[in-house]
C-alpha atoms as a PDB file:
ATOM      1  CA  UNK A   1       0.000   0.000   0.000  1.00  0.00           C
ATOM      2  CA  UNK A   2       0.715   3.644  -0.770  1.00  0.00           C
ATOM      3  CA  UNK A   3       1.041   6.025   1.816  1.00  0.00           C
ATOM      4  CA  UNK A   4      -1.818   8.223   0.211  1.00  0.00           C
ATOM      5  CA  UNK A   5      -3.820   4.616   0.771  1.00  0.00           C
ATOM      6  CA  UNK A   6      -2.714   4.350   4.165  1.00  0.00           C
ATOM      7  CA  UNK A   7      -3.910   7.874   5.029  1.00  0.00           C
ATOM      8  CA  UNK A   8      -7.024   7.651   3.028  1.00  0.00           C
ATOM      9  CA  UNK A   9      -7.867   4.465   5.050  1.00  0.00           C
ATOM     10  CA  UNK A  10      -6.861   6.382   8.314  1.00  0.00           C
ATOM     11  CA  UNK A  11      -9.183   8.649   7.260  1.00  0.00           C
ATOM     12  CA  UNK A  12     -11.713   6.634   6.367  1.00  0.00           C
ATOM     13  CA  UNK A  13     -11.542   4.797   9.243  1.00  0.00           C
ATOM     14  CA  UNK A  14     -12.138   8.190  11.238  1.00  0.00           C
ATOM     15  CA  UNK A  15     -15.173   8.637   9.771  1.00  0.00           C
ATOM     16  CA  UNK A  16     -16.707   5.971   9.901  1.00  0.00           C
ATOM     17  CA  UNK A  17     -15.951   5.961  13.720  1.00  0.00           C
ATOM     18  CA  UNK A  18     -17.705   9.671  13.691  1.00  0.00           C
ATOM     19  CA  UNK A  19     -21.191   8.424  11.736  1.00  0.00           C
ATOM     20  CA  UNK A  20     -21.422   5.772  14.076  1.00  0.00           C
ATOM     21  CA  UNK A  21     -20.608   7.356  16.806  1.00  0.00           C
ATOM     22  CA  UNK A  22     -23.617  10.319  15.209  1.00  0.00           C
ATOM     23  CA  UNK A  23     -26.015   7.543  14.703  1.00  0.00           C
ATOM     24  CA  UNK A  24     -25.597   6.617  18.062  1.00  0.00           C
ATOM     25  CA  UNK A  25     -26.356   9.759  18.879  1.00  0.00           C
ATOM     26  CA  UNK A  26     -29.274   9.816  16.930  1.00  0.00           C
ATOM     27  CA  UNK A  27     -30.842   6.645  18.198  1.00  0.00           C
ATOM     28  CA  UNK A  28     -29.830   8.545  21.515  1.00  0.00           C
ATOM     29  CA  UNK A  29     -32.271  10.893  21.028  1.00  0.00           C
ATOM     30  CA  UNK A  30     -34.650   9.192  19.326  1.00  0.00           C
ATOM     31  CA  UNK A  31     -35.349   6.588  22.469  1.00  0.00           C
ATOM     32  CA  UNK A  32     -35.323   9.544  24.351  1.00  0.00           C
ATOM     33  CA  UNK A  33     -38.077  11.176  23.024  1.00  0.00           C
ATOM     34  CA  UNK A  34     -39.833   8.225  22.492  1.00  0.00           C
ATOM     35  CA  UNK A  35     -39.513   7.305  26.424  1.00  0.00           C
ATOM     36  CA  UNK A  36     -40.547  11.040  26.995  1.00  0.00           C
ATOM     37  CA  UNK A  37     -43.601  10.368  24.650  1.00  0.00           C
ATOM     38  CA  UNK A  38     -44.542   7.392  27.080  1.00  0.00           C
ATOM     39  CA  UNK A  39     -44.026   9.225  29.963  1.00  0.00           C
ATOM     40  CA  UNK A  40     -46.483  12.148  28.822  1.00  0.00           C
ATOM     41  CA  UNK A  41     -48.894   9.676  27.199  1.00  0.00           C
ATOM     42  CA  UNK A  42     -48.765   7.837  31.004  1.00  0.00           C
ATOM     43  CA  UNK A  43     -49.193  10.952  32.667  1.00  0.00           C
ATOM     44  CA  UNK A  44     -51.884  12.325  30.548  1.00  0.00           C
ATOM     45  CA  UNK A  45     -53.410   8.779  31.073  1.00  0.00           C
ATOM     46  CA  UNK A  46     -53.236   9.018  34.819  1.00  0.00           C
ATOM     47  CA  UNK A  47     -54.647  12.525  34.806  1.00  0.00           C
ATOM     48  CA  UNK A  48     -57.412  10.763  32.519  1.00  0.00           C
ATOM     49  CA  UNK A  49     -58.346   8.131  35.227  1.00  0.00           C
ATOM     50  CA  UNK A  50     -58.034  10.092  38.026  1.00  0.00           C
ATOM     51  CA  UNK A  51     -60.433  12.900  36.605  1.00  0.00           C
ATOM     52  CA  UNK A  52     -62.804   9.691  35.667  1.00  0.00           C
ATOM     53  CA  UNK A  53     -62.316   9.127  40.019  1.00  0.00           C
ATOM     54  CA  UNK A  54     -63.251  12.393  40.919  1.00  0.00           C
ATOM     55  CA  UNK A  55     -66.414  11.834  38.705  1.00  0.00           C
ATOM     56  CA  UNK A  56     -67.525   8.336  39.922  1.00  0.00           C
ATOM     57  CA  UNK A  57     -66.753   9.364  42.962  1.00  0.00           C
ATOM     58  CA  UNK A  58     -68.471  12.613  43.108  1.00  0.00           C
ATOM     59  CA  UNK A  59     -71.451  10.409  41.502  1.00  0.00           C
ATOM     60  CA  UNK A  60     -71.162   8.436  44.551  1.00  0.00           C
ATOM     61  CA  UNK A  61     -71.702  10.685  46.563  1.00  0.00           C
ATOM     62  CA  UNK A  62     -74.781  12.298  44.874  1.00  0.00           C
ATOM     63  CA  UNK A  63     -76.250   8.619  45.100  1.00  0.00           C
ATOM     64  CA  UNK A  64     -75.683   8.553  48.726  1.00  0.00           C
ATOM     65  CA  UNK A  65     -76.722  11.743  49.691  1.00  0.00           C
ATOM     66  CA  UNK A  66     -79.888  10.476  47.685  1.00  0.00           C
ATOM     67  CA  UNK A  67     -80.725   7.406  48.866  1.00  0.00           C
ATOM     68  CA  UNK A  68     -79.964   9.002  52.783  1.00  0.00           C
ATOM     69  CA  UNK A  69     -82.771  11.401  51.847  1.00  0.00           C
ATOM     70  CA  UNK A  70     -85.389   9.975  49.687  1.00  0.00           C
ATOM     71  CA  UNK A  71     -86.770   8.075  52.631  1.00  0.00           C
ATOM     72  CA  UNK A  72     -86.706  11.272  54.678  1.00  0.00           C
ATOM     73  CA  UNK A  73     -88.309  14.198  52.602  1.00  0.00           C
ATOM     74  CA  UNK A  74     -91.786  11.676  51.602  1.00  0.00           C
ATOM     75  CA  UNK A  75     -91.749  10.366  55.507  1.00  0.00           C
ATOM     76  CA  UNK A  76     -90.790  13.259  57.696  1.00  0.00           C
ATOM     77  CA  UNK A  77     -91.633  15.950  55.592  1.00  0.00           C
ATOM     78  CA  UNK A  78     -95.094  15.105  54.425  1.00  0.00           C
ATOM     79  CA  UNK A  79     -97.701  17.085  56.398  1.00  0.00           C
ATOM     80  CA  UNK A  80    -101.031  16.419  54.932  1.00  0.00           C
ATOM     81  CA  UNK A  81    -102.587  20.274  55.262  1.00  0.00           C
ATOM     82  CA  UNK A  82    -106.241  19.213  54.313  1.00  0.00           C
ATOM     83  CA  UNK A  83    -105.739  16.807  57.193  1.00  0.00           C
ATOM     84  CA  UNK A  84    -104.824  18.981  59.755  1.00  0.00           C
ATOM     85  CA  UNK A  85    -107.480  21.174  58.550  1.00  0.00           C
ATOM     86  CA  UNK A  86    -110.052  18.774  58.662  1.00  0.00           C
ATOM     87  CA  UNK A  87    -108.621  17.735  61.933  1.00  0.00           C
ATOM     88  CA  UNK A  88    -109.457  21.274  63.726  1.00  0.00           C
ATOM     89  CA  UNK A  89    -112.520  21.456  61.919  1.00  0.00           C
ATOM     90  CA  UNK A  90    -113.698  18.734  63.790  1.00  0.00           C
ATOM     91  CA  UNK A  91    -112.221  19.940  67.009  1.00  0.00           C
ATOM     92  CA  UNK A  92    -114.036  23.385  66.520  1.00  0.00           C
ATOM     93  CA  UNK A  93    -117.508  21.281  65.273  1.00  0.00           C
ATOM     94  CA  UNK A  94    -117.108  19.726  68.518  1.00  0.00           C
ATOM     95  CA  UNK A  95    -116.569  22.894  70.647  1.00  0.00           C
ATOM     96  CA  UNK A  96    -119.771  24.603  68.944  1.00  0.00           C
ATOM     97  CA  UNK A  97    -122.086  21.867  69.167  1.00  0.00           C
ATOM     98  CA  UNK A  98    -120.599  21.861  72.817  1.00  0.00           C
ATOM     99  CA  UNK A  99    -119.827  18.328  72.520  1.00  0.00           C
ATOM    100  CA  UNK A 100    -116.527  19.560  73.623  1.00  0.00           C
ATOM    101  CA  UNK A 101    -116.395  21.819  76.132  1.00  0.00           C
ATOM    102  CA  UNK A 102    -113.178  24.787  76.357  1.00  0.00           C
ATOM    103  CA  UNK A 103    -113.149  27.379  78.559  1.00  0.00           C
ATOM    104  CA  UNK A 104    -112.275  30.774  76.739  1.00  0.00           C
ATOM    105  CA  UNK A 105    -108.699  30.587  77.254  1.00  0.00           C
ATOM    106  CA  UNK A 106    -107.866  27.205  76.050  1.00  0.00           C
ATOM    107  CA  UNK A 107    -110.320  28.281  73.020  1.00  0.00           C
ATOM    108  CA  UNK A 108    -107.918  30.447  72.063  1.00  0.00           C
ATOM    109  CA  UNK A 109    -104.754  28.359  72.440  1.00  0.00           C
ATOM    110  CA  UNK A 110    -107.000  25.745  70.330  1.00  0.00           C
ATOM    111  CA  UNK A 111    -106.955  28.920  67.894  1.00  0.00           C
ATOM    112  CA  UNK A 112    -103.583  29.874  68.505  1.00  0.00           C
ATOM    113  CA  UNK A 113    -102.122  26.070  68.215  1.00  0.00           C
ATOM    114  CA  UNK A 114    -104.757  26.024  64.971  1.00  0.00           C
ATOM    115  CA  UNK A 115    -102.864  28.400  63.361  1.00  0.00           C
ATOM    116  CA  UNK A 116     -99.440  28.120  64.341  1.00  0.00           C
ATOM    117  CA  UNK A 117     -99.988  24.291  62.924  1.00  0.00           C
ATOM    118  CA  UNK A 118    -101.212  25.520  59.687  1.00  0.00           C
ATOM    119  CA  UNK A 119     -98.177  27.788  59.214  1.00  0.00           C
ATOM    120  CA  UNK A 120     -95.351  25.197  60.071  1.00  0.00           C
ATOM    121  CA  UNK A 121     -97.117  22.577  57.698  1.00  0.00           C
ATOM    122  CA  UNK A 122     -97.122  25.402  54.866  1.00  0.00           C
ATOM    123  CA  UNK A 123     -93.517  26.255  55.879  1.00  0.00           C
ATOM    124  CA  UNK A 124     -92.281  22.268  55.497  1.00  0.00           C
ATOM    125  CA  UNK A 125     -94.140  21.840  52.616  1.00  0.00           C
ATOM    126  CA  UNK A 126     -92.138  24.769  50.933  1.00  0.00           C
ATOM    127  CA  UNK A 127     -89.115  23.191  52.394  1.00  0.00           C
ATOM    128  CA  UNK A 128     -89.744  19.836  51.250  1.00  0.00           C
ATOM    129  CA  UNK A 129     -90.189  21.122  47.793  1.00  0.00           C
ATOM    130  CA  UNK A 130     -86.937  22.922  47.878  1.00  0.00           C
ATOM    131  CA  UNK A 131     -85.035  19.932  49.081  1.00  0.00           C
ATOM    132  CA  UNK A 132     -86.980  17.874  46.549  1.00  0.00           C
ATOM    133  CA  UNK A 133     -85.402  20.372  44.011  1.00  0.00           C
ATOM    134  CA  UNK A 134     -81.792  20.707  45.615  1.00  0.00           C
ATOM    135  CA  UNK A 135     -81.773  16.650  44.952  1.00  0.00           C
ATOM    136  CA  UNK A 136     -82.968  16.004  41.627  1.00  0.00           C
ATOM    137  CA  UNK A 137     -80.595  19.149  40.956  1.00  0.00           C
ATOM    138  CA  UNK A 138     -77.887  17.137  42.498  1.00  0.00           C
ATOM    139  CA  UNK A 139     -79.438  13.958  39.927  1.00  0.00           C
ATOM    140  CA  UNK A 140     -78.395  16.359  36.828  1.00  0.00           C
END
């Protein structure tokens, strides 16, 4: 060999050594941003389920809080008006046809407890319906 061989084979031999050396550079960065990819697509996937969590969870909730209550607002809540009306009716029917007899003071407390009864069913029956909405707001 020539020494114009020998150097162009040094040479040669240099670069080669430097493209490999590049294209392991390359692949380098190429698994690198492929393992970054992951990473993001496994973080945006967490962030994915844990959002879909919070929503069964919240859902959850809402179910409890519903099923705690729908026994409660038709049982506790539900004052029958006309029946309370018809109920003092009879009382006062009673009173006037002296089948009940009241001295004038506990006339008036019967009018007094009359009324005050009427107001705190209209009051709960308002506040049953606006619980009855807070919950099937809750449903939506």
């Amino acid at each position: 060999m020539t020494e114009f061989e020998d150097i162009f084979d040094k040479h040669s031999e240099e670069k080669k050594m430097y493209l490999l050396q590049e294209k392991e550079q390359i692949r380098a960065k190429r698994d690198e941003k492929k393992e970054l990819v992951k990473k993001s697509m496994k973080d945006q996937l967490r962030q994915e389920i844990l959002q879909e969590l919070a929503v069964e969870k919240e859902l959850q909730v809402r179910a409890d809080i519903l099923s705690q209550y729908s026994t409660f607002i038709p049982n506790v809540l539900d004052i029958n008006l006309q029946e309370l009306r018809e109920q003092f009716i009879a009382i006062s029917k009673a009173v006037a046809e002296n089948k009940l007899v009241l001295e004038p003071e506990q006339k008036a407390k019967l009018t007094t407890l009359s009324t005050q009864t009427t107001q705190m069913a209209i009051a709960l029956g308002m506040i049953k319906t606006d619980l009855q909405n807070s919950f099937n707001h809750l449903l939506n």
